[in-house]
Every structure is written in C-alpha cells, then in structure tokens.
PDB file of N, CA and C in Angstrom:
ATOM      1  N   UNK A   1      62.815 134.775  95.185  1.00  0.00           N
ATOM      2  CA  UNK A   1      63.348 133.436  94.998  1.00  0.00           C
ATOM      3  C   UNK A   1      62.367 132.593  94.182  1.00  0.00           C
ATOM      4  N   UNK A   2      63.167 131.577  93.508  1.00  0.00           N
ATOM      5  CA  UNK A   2      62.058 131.002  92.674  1.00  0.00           C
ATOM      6  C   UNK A   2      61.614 129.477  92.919  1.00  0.00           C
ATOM      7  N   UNK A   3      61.892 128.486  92.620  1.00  0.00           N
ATOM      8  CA  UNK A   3      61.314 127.009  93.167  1.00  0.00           C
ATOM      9  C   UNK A   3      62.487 125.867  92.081  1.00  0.00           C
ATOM     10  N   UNK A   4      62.645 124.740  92.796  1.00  0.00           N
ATOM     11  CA  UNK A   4      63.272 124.021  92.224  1.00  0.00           C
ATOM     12  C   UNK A   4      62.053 122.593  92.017  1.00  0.00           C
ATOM     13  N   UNK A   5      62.372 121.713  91.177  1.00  0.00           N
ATOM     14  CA  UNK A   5      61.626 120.374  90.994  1.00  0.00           C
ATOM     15  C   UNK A   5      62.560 119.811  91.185  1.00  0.00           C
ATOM     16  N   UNK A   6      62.275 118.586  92.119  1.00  0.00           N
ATOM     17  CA  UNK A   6      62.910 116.873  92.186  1.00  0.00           C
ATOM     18  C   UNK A   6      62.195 116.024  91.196  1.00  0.00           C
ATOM     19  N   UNK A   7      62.953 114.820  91.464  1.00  0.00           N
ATOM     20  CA  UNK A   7      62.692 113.830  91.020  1.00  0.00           C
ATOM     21  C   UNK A   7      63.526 112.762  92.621  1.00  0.00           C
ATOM     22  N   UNK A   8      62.382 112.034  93.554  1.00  0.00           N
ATOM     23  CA  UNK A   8      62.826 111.886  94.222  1.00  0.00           C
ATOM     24  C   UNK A   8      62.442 110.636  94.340  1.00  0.00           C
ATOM     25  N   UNK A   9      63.607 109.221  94.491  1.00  0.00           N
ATOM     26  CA  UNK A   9      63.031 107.718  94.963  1.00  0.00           C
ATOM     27  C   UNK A   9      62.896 107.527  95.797  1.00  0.00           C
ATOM     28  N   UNK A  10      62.051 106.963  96.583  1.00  0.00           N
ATOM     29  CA  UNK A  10      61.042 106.294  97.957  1.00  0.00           C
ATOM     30  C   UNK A  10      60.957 105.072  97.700  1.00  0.00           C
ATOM     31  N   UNK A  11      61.704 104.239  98.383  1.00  0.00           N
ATOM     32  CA  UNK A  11      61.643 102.730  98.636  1.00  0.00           C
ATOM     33  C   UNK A  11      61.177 102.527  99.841  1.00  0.00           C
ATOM     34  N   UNK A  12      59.394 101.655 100.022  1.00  0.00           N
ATOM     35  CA  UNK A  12      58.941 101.282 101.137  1.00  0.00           C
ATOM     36  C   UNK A  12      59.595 100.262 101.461  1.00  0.00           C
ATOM     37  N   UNK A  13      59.574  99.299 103.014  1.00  0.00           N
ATOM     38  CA  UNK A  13      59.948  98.425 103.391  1.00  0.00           C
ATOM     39  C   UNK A  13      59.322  97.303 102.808  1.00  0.00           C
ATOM     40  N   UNK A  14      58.273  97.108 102.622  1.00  0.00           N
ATOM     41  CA  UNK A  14      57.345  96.121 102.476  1.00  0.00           C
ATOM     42  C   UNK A  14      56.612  95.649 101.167  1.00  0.00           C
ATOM     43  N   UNK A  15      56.875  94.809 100.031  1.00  0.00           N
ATOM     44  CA  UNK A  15      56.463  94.782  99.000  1.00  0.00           C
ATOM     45  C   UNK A  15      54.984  94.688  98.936  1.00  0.00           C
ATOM     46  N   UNK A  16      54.186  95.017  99.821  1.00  0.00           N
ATOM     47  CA  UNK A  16      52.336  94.863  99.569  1.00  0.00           C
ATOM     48  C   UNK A  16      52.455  96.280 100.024  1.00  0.00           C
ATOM     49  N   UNK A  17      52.165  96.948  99.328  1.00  0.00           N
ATOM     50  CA  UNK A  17      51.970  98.886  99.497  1.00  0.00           C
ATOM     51  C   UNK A  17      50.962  98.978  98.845  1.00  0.00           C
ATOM     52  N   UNK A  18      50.130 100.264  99.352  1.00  0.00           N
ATOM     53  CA  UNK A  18      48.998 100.330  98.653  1.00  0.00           C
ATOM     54  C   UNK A  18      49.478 102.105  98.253  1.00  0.00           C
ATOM     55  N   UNK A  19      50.625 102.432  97.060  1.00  0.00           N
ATOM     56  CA  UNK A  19      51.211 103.534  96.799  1.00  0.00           C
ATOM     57  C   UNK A  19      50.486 104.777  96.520  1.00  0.00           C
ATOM     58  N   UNK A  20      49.057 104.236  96.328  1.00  0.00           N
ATOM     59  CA  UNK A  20      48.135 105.922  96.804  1.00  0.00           C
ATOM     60  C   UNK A  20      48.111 106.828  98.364  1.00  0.00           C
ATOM     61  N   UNK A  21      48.359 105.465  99.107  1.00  0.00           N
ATOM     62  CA  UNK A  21      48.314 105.981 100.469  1.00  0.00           C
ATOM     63  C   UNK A  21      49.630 106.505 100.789  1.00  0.00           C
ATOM     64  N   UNK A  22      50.727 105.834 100.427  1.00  0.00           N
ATOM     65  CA  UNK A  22      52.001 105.990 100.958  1.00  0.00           C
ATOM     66  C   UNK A  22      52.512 106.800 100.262  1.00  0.00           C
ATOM     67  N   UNK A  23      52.388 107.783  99.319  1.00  0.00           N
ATOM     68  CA  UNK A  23      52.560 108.822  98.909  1.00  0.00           C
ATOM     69  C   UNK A  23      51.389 110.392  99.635  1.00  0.00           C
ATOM     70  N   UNK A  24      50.388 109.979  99.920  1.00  0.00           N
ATOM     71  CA  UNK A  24      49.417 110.962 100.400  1.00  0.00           C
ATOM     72  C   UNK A  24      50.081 111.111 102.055  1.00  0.00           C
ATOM     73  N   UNK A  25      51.063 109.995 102.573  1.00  0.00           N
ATOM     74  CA  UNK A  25      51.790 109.865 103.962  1.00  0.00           C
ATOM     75  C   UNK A  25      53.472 110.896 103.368  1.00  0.00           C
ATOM     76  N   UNK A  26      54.020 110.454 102.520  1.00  0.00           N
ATOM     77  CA  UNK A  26      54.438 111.561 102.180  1.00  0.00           C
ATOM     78  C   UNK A  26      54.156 113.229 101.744  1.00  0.00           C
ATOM     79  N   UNK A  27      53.355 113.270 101.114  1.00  0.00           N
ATOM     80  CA  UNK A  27      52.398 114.611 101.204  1.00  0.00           C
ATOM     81  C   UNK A  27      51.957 114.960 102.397  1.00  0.00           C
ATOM     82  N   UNK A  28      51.775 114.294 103.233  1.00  0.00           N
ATOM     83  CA  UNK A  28      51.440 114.811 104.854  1.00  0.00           C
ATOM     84  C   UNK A  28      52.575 115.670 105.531  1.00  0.00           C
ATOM     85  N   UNK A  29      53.621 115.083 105.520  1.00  0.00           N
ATOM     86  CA  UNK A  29      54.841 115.082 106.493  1.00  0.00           C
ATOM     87  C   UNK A  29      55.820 116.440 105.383  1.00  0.00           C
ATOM     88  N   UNK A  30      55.229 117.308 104.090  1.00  0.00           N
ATOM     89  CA  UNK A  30      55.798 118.405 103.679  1.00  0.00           C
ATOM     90  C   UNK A  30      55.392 119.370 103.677  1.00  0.00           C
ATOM     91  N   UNK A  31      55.778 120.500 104.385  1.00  0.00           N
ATOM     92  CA  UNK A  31      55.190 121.555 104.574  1.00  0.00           C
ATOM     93  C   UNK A  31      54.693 122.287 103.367  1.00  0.00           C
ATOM     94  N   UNK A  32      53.663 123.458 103.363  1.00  0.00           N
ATOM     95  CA  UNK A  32      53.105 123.544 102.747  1.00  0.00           C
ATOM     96  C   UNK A  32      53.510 125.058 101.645  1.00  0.00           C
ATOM     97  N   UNK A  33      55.327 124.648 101.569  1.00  0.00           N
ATOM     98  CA  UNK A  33      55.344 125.432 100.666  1.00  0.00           C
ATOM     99  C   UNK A  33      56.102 124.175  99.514  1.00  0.00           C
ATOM    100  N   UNK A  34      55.625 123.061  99.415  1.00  0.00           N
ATOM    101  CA  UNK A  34      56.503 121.892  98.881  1.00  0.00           C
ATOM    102  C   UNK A  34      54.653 120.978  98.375  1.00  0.00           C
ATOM    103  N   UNK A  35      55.129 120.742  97.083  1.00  0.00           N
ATOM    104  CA  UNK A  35      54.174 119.769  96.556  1.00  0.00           C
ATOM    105  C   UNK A  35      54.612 118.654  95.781  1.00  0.00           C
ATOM    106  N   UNK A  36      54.043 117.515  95.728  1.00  0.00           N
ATOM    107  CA  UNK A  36      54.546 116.228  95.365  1.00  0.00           C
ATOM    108  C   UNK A  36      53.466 116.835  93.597  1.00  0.00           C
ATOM    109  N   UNK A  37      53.880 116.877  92.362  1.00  0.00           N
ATOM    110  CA  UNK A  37      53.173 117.263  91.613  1.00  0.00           C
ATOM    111  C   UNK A  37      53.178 115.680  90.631  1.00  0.00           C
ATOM    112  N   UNK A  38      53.739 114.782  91.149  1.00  0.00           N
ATOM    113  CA  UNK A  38      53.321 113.422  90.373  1.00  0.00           C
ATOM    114  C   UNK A  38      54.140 112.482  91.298  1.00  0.00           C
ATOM    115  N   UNK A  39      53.249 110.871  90.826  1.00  0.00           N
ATOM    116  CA  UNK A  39      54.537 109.834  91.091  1.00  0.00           C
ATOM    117  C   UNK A  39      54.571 109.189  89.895  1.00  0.00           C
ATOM    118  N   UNK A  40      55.271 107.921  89.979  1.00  0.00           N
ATOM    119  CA  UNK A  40      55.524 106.732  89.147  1.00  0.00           C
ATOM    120  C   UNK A  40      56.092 105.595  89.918  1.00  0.00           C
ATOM    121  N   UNK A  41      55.290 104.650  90.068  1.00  0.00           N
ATOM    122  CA  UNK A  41      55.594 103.777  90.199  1.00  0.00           C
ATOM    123  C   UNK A  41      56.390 102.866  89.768  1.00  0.00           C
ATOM    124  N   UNK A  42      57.361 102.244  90.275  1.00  0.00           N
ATOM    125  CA  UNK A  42      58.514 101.446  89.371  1.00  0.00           C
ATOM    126  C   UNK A  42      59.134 100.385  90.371  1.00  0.00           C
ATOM    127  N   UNK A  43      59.130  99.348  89.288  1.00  0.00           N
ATOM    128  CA  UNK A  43      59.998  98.483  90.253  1.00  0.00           C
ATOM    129  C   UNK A  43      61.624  98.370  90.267  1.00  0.00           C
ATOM    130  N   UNK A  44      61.118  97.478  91.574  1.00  0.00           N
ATOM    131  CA  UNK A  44      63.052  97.582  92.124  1.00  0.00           C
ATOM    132  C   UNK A  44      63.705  96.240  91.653  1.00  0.00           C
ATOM    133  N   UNK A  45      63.113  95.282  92.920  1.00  0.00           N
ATOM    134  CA  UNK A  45      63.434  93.578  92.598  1.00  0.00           C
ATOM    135  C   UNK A  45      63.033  92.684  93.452  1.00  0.00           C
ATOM    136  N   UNK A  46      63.174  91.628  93.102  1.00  0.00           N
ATOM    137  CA  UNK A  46      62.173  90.645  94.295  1.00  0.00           C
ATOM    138  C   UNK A  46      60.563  91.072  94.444  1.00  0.00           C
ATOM    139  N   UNK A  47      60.214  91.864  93.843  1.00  0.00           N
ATOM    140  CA  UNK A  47      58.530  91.992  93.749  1.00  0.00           C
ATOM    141  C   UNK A  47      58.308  93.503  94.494  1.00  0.00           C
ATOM    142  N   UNK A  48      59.467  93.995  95.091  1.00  0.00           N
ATOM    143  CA  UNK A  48      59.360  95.706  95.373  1.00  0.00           C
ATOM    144  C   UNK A  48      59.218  96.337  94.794  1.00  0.00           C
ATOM    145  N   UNK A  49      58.505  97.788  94.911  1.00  0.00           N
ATOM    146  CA  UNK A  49      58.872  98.881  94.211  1.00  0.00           C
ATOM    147  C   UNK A  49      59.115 100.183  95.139  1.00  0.00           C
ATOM    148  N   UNK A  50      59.096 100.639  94.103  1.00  0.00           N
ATOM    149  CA  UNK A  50      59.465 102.459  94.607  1.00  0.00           C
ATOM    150  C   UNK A  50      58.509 103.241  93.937  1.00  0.00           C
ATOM    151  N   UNK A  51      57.980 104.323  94.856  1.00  0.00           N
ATOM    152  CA  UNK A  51      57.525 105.873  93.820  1.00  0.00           C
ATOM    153  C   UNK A  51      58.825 106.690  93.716  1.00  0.00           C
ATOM    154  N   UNK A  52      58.756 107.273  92.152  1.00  0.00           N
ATOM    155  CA  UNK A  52      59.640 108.222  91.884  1.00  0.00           C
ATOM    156  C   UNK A  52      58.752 109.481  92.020  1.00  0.00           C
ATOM    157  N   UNK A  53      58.899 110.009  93.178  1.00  0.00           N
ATOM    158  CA  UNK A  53      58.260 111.793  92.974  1.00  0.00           C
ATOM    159  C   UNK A  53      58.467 112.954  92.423  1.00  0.00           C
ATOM    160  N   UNK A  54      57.554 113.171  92.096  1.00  0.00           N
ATOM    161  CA  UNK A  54      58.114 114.601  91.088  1.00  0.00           C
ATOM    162  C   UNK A  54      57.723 115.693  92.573  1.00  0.00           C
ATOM    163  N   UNK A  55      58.760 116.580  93.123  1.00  0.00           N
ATOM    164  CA  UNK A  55      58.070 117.644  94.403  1.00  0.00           C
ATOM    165  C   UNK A  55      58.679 119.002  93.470  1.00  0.00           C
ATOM    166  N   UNK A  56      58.147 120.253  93.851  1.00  0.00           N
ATOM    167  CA  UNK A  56      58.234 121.112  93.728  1.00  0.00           C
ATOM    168  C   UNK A  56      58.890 121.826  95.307  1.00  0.00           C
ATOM    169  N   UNK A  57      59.518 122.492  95.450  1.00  0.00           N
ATOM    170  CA  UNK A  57      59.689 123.069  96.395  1.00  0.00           C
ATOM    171  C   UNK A  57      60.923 124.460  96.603  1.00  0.00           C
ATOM    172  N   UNK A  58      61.153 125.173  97.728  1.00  0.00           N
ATOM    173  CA  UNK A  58      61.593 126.425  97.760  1.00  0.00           C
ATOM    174  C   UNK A  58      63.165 126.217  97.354  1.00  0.00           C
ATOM    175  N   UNK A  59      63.282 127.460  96.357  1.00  0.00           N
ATOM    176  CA  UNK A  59      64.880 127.545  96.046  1.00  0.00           C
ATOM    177  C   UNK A  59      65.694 127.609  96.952  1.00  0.00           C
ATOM    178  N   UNK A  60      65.884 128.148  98.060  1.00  0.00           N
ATOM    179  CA  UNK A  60      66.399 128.304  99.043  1.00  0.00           C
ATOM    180  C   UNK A  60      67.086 127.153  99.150  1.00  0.00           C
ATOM    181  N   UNK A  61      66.211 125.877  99.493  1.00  0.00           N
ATOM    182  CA  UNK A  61      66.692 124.598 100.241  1.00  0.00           C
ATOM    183  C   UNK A  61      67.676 123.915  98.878  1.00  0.00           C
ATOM    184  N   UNK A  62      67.859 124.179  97.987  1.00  0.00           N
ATOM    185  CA  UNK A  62      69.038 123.939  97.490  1.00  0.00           C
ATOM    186  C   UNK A  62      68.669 122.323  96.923  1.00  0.00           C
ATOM    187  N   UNK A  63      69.696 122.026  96.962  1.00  0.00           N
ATOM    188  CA  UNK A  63      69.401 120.129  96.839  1.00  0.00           C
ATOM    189  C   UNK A  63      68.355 119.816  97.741  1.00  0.00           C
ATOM    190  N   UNK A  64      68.487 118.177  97.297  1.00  0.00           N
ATOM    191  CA  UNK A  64      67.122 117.298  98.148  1.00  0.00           C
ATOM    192  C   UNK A  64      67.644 117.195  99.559  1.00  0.00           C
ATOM    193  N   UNK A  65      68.235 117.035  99.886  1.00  0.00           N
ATOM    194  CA  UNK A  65      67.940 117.449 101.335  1.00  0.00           C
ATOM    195  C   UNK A  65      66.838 117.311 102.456  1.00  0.00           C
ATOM    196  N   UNK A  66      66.414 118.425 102.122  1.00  0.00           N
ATOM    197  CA  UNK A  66      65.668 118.780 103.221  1.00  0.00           C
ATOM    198  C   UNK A  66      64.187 118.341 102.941  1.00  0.00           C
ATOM    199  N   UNK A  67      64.103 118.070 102.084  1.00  0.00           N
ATOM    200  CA  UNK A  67      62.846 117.049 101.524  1.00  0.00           C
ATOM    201  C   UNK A  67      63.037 115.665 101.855  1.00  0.00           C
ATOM    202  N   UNK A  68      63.809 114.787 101.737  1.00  0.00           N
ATOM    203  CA  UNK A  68      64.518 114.063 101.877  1.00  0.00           C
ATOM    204  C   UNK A  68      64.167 113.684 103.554  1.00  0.00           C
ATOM    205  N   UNK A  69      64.619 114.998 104.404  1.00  0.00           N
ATOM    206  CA  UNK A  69      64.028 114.836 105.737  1.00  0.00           C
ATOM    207  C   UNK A  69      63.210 114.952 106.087  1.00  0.00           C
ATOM    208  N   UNK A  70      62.280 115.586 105.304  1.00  0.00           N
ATOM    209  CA  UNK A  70      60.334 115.760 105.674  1.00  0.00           C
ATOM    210  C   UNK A  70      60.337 113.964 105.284  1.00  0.00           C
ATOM    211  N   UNK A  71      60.673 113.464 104.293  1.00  0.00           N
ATOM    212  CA  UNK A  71      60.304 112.009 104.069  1.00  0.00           C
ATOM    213  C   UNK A  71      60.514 110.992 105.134  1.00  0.00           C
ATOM    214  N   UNK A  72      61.966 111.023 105.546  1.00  0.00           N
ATOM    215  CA  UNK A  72      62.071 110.303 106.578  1.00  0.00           C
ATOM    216  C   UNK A  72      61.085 110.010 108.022  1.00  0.00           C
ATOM    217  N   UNK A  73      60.646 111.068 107.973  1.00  0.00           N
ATOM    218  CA  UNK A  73      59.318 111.019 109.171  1.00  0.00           C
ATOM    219  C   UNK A  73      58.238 110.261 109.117  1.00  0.00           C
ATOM    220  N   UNK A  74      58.102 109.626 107.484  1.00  0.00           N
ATOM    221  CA  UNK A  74      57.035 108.294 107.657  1.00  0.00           C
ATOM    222  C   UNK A  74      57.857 107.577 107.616  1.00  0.00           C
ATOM    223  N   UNK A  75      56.600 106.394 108.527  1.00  0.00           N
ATOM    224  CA  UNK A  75      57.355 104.946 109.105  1.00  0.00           C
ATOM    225  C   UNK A  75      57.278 104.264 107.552  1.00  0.00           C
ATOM    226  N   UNK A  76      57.872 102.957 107.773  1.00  0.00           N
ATOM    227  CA  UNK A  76      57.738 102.001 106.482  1.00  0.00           C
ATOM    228  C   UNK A  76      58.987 102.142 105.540  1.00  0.00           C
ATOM    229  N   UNK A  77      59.794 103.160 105.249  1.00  0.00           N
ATOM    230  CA  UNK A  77      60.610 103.368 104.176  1.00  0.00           C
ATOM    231  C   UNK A  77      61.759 102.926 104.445  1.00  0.00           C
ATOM    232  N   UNK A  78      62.039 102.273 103.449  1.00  0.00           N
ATOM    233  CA  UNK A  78      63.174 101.397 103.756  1.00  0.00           C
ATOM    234  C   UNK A  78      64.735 102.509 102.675  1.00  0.00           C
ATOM    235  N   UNK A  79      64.446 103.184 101.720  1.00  0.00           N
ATOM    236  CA  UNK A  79      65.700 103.809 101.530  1.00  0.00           C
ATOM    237  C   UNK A  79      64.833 105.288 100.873  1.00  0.00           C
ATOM    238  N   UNK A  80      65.608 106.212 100.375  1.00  0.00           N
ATOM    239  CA  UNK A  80      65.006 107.359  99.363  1.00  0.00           C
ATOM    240  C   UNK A  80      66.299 107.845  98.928  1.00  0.00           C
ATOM    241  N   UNK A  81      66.397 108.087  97.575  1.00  0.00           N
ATOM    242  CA  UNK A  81      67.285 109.179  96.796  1.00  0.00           C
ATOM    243  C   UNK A  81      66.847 109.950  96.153  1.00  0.00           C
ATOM    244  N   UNK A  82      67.481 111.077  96.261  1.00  0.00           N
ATOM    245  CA  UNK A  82      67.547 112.021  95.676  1.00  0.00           C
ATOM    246  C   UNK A  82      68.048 112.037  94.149  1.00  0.00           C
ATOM    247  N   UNK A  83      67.106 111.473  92.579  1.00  0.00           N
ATOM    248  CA  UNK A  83      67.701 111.244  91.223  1.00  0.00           C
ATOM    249  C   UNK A  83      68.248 112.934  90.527  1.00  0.00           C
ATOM    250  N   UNK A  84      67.277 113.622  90.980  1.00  0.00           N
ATOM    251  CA  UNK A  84      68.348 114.728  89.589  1.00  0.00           C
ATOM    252  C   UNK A  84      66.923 116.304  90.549  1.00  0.00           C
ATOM    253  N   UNK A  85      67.580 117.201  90.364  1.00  0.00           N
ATOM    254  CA  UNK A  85      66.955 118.352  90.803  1.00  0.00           C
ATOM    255  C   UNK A  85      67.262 119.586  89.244  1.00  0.00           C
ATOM    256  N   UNK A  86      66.109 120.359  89.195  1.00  0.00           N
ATOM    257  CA  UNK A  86      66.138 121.949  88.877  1.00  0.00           C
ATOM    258  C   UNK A  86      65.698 123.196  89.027  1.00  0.00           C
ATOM    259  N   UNK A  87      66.270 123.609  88.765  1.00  0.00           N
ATOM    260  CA  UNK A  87      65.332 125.323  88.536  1.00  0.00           C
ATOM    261  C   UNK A  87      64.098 124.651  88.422  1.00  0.00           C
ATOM    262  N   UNK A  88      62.928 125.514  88.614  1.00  0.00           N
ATOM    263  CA  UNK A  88      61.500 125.412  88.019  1.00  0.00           C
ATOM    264  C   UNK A  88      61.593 126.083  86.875  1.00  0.00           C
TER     265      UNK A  88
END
C-alpha cells in the first residue's frame, strides 16, 4: 500500500494562538504512521486564523477522516476540513 497527502483546515477557537504549538498539539495526537509535512497559516475573519496542513498518511484510511479524528482530540478547535486529498 502506498500513502496519500492532505491538505487539511484547523480552525482554533481563540484568535491569540501561538500556531507553532498548536500544530506540534496536533502532531501529538497522530499516530506514528501519519506526518504533518507543513503548515500555512491563513486567515479566516474577525482577526482568526487557521493552519492549512499538509499530513501524509496510510492509503488504507482513504479520505480525511480518520485524521480528522486524531485532530479532534485537541482541546481549543473550533472547526477542521478536510480541502482536497492524493495519492502520494
């Protein structure tokens, strides 16, 4: 089997984020056949933003999903989508 890449949005609750940490809290909570291989920071509105993640992870799991649910396990996040997935 081979690996797919996301592109995945993370909207914290709270517009004062310090997005080195709250991405290394996402990198915590994915097991370790799944890697966050970039972010980008971007804004939303009203002075929020989001990281867009770039993850790598197992073909198997198909869509975002199940990444999606490793995310949900940190506190603070107020939404996440799933923008576009592929093959590696």
């Amino acid at each position: 089997m081979g690996e797919f890449v996301a592109l995945i949005d993370v909207i914290p609750e709270d517009t004062e984020v310090n997005f080195e940490e709250f991405v290394d809290k996402l990198k915590n909570v994915l097991p370790d056949t799944c890697v966050i291989e970039t972010y980008e920071v971007m804004p939303v509105a009203f002075g929020l933003k989001k990281a867009r993640v770039r993850v790598r992870y197992p073909e198997e799991w198909g869509g975002t999903d199940r990444v999606e649910e490793f995310f949900h396990k940190v506190n603070g996040i107020q939404g996440i989508e799933g923008i576009a997935f592929s093959k590696a």
